[in-house]
Protein backbone atom coordinates (compact mmCIF):
# COMPACT_ATOMS: atom_id res chain seq x y z
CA UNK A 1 17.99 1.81 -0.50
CA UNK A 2 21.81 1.22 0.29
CA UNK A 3 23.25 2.26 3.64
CA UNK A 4 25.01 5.55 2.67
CA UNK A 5 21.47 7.13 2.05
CA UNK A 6 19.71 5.81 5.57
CA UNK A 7 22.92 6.78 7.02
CA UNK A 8 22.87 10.25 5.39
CA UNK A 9 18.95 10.31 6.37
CA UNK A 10 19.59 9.01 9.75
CA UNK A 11 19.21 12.53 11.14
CA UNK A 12 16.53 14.53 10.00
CA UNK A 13 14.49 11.06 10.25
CA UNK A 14 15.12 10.82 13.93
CA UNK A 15 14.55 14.45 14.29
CA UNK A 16 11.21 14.05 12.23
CA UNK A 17 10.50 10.94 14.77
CA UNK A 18 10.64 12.70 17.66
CA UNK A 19 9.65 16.40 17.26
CA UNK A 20 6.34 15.35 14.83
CA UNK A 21 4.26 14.39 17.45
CA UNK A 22 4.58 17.46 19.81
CA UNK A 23 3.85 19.26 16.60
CA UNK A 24 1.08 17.87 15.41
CA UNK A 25 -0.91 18.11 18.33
CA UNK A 26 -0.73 21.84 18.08
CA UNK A 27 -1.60 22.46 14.24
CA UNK A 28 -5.46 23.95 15.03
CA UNK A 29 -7.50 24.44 11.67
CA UNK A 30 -8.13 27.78 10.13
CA UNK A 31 -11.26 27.47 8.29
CA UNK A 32 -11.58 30.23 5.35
CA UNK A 33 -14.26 32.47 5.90
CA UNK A 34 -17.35 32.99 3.45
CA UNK A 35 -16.69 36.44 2.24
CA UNK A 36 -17.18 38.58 -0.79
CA UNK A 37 -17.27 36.93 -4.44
CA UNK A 38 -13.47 36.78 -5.92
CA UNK A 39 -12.39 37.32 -9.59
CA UNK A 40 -10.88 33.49 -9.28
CA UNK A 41 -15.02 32.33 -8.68
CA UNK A 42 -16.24 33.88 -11.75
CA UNK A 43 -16.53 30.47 -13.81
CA UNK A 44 -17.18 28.35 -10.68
CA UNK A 45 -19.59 25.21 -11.54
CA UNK A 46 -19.02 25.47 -14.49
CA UNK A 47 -20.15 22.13 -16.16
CA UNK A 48 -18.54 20.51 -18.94
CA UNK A 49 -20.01 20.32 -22.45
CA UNK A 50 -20.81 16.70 -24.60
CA UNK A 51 -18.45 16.21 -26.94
CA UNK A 52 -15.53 19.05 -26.27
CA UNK A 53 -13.09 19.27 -23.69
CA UNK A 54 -13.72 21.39 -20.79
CA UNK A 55 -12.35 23.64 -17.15
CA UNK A 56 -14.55 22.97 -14.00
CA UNK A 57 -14.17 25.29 -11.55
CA UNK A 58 -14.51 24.72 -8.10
CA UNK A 59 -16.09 27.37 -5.31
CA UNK A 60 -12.99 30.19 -5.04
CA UNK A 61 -11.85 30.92 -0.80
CA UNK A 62 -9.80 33.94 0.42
CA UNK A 63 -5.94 32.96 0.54
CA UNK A 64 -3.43 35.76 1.34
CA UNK A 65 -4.75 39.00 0.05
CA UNK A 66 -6.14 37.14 -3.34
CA UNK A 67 -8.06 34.13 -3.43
CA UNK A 68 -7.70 30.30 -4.59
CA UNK A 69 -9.95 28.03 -6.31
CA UNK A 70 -9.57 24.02 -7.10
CA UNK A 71 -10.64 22.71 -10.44
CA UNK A 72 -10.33 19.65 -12.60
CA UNK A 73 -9.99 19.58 -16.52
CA UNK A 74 -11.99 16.91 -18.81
CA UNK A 75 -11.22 15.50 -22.20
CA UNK A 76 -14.04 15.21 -24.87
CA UNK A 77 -15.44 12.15 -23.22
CA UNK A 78 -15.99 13.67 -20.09
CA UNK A 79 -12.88 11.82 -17.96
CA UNK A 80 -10.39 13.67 -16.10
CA UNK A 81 -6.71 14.94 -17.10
CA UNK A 82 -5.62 16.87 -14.25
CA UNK A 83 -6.86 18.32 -11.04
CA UNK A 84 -5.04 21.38 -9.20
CA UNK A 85 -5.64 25.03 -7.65
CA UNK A 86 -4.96 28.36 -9.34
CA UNK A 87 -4.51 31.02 -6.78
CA UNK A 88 -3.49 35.00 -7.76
CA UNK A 89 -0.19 36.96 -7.49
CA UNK A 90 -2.08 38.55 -4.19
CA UNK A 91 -2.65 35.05 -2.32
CA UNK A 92 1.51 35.00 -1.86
CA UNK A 93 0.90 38.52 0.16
CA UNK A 94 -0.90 39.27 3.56
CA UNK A 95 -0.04 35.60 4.38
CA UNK A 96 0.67 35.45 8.76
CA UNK A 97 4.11 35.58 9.28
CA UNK A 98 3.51 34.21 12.75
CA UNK A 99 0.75 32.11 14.29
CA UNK A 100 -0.77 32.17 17.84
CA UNK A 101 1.25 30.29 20.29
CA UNK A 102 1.13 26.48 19.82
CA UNK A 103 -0.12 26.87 16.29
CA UNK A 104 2.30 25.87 13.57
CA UNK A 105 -0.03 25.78 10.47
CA UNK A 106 -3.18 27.47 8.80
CA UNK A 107 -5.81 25.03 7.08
CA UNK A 108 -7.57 24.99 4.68
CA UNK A 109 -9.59 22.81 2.36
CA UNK A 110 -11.37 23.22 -1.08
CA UNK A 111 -13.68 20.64 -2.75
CA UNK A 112 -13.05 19.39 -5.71
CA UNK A 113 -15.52 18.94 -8.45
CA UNK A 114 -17.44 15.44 -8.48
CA UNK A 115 -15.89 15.11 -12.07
CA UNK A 116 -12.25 14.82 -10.16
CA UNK A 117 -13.04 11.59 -8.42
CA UNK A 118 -11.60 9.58 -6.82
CA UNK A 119 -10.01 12.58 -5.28
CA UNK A 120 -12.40 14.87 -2.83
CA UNK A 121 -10.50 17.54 -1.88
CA UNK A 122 -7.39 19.61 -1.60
CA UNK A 123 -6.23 20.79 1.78
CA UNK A 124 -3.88 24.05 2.09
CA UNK A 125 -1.16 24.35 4.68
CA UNK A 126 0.65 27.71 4.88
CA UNK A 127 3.95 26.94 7.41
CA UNK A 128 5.61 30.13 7.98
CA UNK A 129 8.27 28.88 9.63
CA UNK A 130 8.22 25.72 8.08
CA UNK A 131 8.64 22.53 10.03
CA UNK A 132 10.79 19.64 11.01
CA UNK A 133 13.33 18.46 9.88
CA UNK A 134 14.98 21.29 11.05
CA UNK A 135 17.50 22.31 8.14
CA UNK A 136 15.27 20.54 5.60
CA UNK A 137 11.79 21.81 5.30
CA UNK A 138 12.23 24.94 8.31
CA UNK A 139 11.36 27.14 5.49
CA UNK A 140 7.98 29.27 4.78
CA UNK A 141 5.81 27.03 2.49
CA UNK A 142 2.59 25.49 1.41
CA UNK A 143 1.79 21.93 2.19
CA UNK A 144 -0.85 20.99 -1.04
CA UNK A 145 -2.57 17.93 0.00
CA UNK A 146 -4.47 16.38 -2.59
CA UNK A 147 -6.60 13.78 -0.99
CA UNK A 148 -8.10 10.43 -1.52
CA UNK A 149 -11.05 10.15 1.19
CA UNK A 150 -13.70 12.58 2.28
CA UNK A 151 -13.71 15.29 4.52
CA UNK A 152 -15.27 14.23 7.64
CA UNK A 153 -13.00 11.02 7.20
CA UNK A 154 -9.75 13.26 7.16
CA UNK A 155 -11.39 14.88 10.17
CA UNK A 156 -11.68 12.02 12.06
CA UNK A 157 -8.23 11.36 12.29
CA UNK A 158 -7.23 11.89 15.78
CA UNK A 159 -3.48 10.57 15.45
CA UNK A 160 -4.18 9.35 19.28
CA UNK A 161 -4.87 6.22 21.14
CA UNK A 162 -6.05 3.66 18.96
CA UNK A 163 -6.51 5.92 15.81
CA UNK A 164 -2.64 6.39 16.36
CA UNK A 165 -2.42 2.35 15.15
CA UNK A 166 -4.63 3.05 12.59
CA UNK A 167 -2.90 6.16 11.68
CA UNK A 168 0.78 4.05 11.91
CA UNK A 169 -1.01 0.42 9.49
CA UNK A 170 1.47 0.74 6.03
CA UNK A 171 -0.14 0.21 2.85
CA UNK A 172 1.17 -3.14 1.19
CA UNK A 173 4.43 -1.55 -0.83
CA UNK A 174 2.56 -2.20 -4.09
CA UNK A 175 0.40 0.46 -3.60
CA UNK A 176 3.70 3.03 -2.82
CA UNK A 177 5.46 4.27 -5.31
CA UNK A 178 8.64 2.61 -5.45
CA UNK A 179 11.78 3.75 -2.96
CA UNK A 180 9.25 6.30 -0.97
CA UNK A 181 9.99 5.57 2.71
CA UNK A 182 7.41 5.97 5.59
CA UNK A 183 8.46 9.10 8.02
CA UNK A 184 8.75 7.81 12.01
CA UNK A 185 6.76 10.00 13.75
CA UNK A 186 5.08 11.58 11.28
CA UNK A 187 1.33 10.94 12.36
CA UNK A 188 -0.58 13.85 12.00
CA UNK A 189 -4.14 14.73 13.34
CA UNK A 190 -6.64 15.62 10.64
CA UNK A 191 -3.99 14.55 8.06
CA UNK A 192 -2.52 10.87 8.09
CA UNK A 193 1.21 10.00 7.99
CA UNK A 194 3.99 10.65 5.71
CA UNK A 195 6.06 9.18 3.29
CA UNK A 196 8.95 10.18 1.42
CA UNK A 197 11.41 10.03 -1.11
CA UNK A 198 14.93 9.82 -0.01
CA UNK A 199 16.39 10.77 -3.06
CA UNK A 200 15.11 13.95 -3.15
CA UNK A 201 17.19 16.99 -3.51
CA UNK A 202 16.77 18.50 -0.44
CA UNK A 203 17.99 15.32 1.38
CA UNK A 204 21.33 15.63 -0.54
CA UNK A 205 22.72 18.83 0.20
CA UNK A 206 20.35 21.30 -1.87
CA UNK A 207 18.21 23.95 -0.59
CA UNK A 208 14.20 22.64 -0.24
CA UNK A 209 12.35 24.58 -2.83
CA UNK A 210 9.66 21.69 -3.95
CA UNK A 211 9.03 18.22 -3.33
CA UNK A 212 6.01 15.17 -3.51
CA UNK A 213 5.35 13.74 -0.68
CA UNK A 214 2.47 10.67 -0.27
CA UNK A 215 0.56 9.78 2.53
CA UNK A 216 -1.60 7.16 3.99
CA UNK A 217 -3.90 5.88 6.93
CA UNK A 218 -5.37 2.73 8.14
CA UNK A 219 -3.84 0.84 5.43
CA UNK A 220 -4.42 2.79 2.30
CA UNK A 221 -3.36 5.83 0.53
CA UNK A 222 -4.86 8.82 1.10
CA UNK A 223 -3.07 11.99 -0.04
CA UNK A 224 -0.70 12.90 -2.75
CA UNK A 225 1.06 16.17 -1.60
CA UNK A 226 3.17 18.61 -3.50
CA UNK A 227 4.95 20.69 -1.15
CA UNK A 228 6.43 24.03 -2.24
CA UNK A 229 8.24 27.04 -0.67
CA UNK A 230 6.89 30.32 -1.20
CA UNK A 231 9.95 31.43 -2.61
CA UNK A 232 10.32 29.36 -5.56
CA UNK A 233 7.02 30.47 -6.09
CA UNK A 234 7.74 34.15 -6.53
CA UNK A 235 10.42 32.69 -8.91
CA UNK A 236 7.54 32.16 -11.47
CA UNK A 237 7.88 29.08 -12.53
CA UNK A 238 6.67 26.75 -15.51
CA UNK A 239 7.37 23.51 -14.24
CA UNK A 240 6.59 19.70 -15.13
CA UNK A 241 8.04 16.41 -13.45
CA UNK A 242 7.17 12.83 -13.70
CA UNK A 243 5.95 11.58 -10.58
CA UNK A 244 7.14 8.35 -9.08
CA UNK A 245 4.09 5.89 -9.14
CA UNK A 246 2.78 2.54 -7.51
CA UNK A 247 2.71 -0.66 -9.27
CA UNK A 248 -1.34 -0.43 -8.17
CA UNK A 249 -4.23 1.24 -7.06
CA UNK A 250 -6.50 0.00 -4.74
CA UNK A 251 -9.16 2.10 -6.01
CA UNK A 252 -10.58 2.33 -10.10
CA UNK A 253 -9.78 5.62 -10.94
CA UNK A 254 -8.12 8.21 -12.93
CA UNK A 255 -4.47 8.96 -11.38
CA UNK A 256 -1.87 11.04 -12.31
CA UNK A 257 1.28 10.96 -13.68
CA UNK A 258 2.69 13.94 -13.12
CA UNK A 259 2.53 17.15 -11.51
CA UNK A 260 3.42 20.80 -12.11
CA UNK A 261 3.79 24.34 -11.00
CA UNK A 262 2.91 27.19 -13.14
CA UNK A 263 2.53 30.40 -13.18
CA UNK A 264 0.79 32.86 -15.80
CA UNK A 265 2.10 36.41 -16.57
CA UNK A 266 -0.76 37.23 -18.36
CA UNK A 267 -3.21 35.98 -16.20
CA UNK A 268 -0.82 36.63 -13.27
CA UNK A 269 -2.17 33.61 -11.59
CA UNK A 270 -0.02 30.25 -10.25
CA UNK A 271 -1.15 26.64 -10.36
CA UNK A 272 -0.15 23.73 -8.68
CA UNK A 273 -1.77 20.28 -10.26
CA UNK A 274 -1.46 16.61 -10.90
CA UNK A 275 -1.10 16.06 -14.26
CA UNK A 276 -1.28 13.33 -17.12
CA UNK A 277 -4.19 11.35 -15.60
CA UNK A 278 -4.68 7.83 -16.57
CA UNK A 279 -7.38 5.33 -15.45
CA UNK A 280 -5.53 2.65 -13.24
């Protein structure tokens, strides 16, 4: 990276640095409750048939005033070729506007299906007011975490003490896709930390709308997160970029290579998925 882009960076880094910690320590998770069936479970379990490709559909939660649902799709041989959510026009409505005080985030989290391994698990932020970098991502949107370890791991992360170290260890740069940069500060409990990509659009001058972000823990990577505002959501949008990827993996797997946002008229649904996977 030259020095005209850490120089143009320099702020909203420093700003990242120091305000991150404060608010992670705040973001409480909102569980989604166990409720009613929704239209978006209907085909949940789902299991793929020998020989043709096939949808599995993971167990649909409330989101909004609609629902949301995590599935993975399989070729004829049974491997994966892309993992995502679909949530409804409704799940965009009924969604807080503001959060008890001290709480900057809801949570949520969805299991994959087994056949999406080596990822577990998608977790669902909703930031109404968005968060730091002020100016940069201090807009309503959903932080889509698409992670790499379990559950009760991701749980464990305290971000504090000694789990802070962990939290701060850098995967070797193979395993990060080229020019990402790690984010001072940006430790989170129940998350990991941050990296990102300097050369995104909303770091030169351009309003945030949607971005990848990685992250990482202990050493390794753990999350690849699409991060989208709801407004370029209720643009509709059918859209498919290349994603930036690491020279390796430290774990055999299928990974993508790409990643989109959709949405449906017909179906009036949106998705949000990594795309193009390939066994690395």
């Amino acid at each position: 990276m030259t020095y005209r882009v850490w120089e143009f960076l320099s702020l909203p880094l420093i700003v990242f640095g120091i305000a991150m910690s404060a608010f992670s320590q705040t973001a409480e998770g909102q569980r989604a409750a166990t409720t009613p069936t929704y239209a978006l479970a209907a085909d949940a379990g789902k299991s793929a048939t020998p020989g043709s490709p096939a949808l599995v559909n993971g167990v649909a939660q409330p989101l909004g005033k609609g629902s949301v649902r995590p599935w993975v799709t399989l070729d004829r041989d049974g491997h994966p070729t892309a993992i995502g959510i679909t949530f409804d026009e409704a799940a965009l409505d009924g969604l807080p506007a503001d959060l008890p005080p001290g709480q900057h985030r809801t949570e949520q989290s969805l299991a994959l299906p087994p056949q999406a391994a080596p990822f577990d698990h998608v977790m669902i932020n909703w930031n109404p007011h968005g968060h730091i970098p002020a100016k940069v991502y201090d807009v309503g949107h959903f932080d889509f975490h698409f992670y790499l370890m379990s559950e009760p791991e991701r749980a464990a992360i305290t971000a504090e003490g000694d789990d802070l170290i962990r939290s701060q260890r850098r995967p070797s740069a193979e395993f990060m896709p080229e020019g990402f940069i790690y984010a001072p500060g940006s430790e989170e409990p129940r998350m990991g930390a941050h990296w990102i990509d300097p050369v995104s659009h909303e770091f030169h001058g351009h309003a945030f709308t949607r971005t990848i972000l990685w992250g990482s823990y202990d050493g390794r990577v753990i999350f690849i997160e699409p991060m989208i505002t709801r407004a370029y959501l209720l643009t509709q949008p059918d859209a498919t970029e290349p994603l930036k990827l690491p020279a390796r993996y430290s774990r055999p797997g299928y990974y993508p290579t790409q990643y989109s946002v959709k949405y449906d008229a017909e179906k009036k649904q949106y998705s949000v998925a990594l795309e193009g996977m390939t066994l690395r």
